[in-house]
N, C-alpha and C. Protein backbone atom coordinates (compact mmCIF):
# COMPACT_ATOMS: atom_id res chain seq x y z
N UNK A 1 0.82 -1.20 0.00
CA UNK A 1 0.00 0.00 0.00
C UNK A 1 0.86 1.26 0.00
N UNK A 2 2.16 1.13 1.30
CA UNK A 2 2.85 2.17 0.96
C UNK A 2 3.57 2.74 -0.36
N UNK A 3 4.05 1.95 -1.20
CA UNK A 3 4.80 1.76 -2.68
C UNK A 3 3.56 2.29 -3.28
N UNK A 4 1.87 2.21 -3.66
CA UNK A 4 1.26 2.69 -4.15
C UNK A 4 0.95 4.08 -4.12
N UNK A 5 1.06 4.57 -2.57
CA UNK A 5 0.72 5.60 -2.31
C UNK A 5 2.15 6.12 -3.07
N UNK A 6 3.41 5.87 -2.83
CA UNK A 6 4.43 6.46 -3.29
C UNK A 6 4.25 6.87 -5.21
N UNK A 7 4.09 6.05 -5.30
CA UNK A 7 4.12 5.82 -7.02
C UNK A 7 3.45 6.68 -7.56
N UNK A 8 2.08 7.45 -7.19
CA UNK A 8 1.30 8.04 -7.32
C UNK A 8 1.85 9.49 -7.20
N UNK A 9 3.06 10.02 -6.56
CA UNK A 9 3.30 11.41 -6.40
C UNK A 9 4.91 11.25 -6.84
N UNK A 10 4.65 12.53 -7.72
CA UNK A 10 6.00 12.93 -8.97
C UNK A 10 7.07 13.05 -7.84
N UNK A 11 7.14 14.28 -6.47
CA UNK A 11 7.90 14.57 -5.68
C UNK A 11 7.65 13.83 -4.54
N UNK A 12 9.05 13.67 -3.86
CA UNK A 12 8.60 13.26 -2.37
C UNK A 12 9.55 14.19 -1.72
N UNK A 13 9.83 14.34 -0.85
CA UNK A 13 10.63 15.08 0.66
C UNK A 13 11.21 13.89 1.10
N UNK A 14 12.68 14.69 1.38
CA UNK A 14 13.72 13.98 1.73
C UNK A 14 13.47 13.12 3.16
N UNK A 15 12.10 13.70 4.30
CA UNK A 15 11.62 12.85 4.87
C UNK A 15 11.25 11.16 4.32
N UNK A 16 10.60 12.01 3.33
CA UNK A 16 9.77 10.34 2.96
C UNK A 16 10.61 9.68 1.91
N UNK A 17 11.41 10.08 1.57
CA UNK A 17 12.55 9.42 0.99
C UNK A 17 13.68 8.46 2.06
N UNK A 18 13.43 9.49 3.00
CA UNK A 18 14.92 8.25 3.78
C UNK A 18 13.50 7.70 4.54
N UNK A 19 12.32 7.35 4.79
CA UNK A 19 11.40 6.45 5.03
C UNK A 19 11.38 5.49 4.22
N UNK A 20 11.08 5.92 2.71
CA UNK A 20 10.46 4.58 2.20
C UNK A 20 11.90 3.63 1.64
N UNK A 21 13.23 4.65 1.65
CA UNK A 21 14.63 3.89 1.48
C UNK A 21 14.83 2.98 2.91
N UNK A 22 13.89 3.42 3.67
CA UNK A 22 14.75 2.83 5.27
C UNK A 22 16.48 3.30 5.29
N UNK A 23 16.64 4.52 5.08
CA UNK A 23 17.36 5.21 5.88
C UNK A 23 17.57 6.49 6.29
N UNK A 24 18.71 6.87 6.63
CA UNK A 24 18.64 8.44 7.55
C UNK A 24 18.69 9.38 6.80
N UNK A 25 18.58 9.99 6.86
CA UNK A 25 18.41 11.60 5.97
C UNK A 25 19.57 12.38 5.49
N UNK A 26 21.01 11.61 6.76
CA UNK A 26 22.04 12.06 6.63
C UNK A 26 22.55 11.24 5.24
N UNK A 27 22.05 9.90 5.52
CA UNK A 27 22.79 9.07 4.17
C UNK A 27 22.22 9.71 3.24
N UNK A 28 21.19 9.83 2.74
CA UNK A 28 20.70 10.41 1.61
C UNK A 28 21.50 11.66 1.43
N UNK A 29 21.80 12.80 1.59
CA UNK A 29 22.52 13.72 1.90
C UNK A 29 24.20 13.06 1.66
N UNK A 30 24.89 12.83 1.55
CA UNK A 30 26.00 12.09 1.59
C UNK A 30 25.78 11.45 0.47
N UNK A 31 25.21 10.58 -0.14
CA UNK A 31 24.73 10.10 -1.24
C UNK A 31 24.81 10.52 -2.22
N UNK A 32 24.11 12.01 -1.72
CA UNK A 32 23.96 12.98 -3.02
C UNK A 32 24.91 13.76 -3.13
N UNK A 33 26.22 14.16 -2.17
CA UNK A 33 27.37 14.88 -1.97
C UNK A 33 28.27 14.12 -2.62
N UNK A 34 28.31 12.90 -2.89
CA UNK A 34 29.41 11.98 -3.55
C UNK A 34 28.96 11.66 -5.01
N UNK A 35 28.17 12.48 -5.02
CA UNK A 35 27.32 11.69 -6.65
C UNK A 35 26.54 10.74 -7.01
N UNK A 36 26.22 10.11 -5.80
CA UNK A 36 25.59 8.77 -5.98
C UNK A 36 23.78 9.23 -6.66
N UNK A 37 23.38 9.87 -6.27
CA UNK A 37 22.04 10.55 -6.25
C UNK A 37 22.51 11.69 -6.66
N UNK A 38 20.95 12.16 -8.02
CA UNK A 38 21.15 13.54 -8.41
C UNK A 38 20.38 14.90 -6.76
N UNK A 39 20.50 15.68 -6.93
CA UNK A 39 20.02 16.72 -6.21
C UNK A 39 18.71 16.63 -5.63
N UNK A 40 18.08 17.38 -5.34
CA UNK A 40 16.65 17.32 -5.66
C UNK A 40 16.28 18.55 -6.37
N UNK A 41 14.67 18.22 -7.25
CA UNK A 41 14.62 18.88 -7.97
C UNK A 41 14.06 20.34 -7.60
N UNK A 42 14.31 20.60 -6.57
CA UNK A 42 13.62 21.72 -6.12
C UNK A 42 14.31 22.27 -4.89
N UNK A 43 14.18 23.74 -4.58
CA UNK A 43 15.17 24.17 -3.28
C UNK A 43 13.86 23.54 -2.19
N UNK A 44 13.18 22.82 -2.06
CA UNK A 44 12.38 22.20 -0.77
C UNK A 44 12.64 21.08 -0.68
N UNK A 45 13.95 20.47 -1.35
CA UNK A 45 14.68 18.94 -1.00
C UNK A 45 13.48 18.28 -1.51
N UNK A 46 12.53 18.49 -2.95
CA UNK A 46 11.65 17.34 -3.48
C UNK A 46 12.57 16.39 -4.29
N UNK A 47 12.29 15.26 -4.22
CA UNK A 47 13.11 14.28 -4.87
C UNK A 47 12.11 13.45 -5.45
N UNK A 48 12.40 12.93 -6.91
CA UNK A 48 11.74 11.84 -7.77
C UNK A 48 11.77 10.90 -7.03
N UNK A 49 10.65 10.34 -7.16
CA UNK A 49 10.06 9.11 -6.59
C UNK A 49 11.35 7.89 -7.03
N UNK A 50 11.45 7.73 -8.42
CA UNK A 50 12.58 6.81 -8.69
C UNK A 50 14.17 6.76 -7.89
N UNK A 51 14.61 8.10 -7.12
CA UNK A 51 15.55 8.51 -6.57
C UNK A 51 14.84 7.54 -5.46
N UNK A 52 14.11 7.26 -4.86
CA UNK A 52 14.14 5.56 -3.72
C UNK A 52 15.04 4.90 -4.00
N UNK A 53 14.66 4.42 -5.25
CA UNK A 53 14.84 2.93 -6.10
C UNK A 53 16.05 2.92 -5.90
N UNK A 54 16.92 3.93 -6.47
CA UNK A 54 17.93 4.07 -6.46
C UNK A 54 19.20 4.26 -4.97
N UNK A 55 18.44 4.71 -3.79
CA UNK A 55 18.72 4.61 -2.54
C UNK A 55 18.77 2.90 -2.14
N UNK A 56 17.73 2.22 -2.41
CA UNK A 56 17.62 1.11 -2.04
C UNK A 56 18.60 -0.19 -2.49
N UNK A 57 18.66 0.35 -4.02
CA UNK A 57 19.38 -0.58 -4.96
C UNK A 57 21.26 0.02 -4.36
N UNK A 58 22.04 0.97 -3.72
CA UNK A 58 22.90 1.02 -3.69
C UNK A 58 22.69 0.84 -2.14
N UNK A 59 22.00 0.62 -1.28
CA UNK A 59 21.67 -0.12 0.30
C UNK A 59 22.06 -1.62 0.28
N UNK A 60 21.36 -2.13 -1.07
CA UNK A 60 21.33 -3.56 -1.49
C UNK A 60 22.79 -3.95 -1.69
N UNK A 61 23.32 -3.22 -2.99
CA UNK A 61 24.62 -3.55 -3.37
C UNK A 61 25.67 -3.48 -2.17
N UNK A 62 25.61 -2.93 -1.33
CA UNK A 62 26.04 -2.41 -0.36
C UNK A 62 26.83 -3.67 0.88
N UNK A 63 25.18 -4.36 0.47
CA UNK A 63 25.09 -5.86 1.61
C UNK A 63 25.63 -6.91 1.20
N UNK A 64 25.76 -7.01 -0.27
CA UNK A 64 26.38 -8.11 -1.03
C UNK A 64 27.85 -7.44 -1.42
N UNK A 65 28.43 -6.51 -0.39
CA UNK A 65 29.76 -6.22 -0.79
C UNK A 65 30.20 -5.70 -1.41
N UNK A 66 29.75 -4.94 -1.82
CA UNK A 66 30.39 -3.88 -3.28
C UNK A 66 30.36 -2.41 -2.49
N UNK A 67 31.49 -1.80 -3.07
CA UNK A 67 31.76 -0.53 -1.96
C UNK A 67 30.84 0.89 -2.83
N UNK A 68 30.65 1.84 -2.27
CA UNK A 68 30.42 2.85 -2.65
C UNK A 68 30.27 3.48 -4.26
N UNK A 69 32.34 3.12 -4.32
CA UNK A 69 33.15 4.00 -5.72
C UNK A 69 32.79 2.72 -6.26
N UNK A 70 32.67 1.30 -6.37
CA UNK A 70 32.50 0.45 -7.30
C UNK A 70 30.81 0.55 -7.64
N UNK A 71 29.85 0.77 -6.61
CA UNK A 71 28.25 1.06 -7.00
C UNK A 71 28.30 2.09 -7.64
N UNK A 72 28.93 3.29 -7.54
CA UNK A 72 28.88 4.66 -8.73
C UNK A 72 28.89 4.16 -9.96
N UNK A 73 29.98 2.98 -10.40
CA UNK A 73 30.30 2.89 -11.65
C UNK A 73 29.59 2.04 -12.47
N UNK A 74 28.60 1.36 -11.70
CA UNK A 74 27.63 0.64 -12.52
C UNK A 74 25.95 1.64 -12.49
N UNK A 75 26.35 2.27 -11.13
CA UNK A 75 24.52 3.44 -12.04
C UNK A 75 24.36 3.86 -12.92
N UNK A 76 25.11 4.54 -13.94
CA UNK A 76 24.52 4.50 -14.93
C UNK A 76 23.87 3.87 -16.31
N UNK A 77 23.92 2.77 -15.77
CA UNK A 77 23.49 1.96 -16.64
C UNK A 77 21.87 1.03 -15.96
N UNK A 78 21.66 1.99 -14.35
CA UNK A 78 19.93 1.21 -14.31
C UNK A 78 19.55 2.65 -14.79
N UNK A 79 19.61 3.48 -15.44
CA UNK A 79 19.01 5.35 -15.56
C UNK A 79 18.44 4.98 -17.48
């Protein structure tokens, strides 16, 4: 239900972003300071809904061992 409600709105807030990523606000922030994540698209920290996906999928890679600078170098190719 939550993923539906998400899917449904273009922007989210960096709140409900490190919610529906399950993490802190600081990682997200850091994330986006190293390049991993683009900006948000707006000075009110709105972020594309797909910018989750992308929190989650480098959380994931994360657990199966792959560092940071080696997850940078394969994002561009889920975009």
């Amino acid at each position: 239900m939550t993923n539906n409600l998400i899917k449904n709105q273009s922007e989210i807030t960096i709140e409900r972003l490190s919610e529906v990523a399950d993490v802190d606000i600081e990682t997200v922030l850091y994330y986006q300071r190293i390049g991993l994540i683009d900006k948000p698209m707006t000075e009110y920290r709105k972020y594309s809904y797909i910018t989750s996906k992308y929190v989650k999928f480098i959380k994931h890679a994360q657990t199966l061992g792959f560092s940071l600078k080696e997850i940078k170098t394969f994002l561009p190719y889920l975009k």
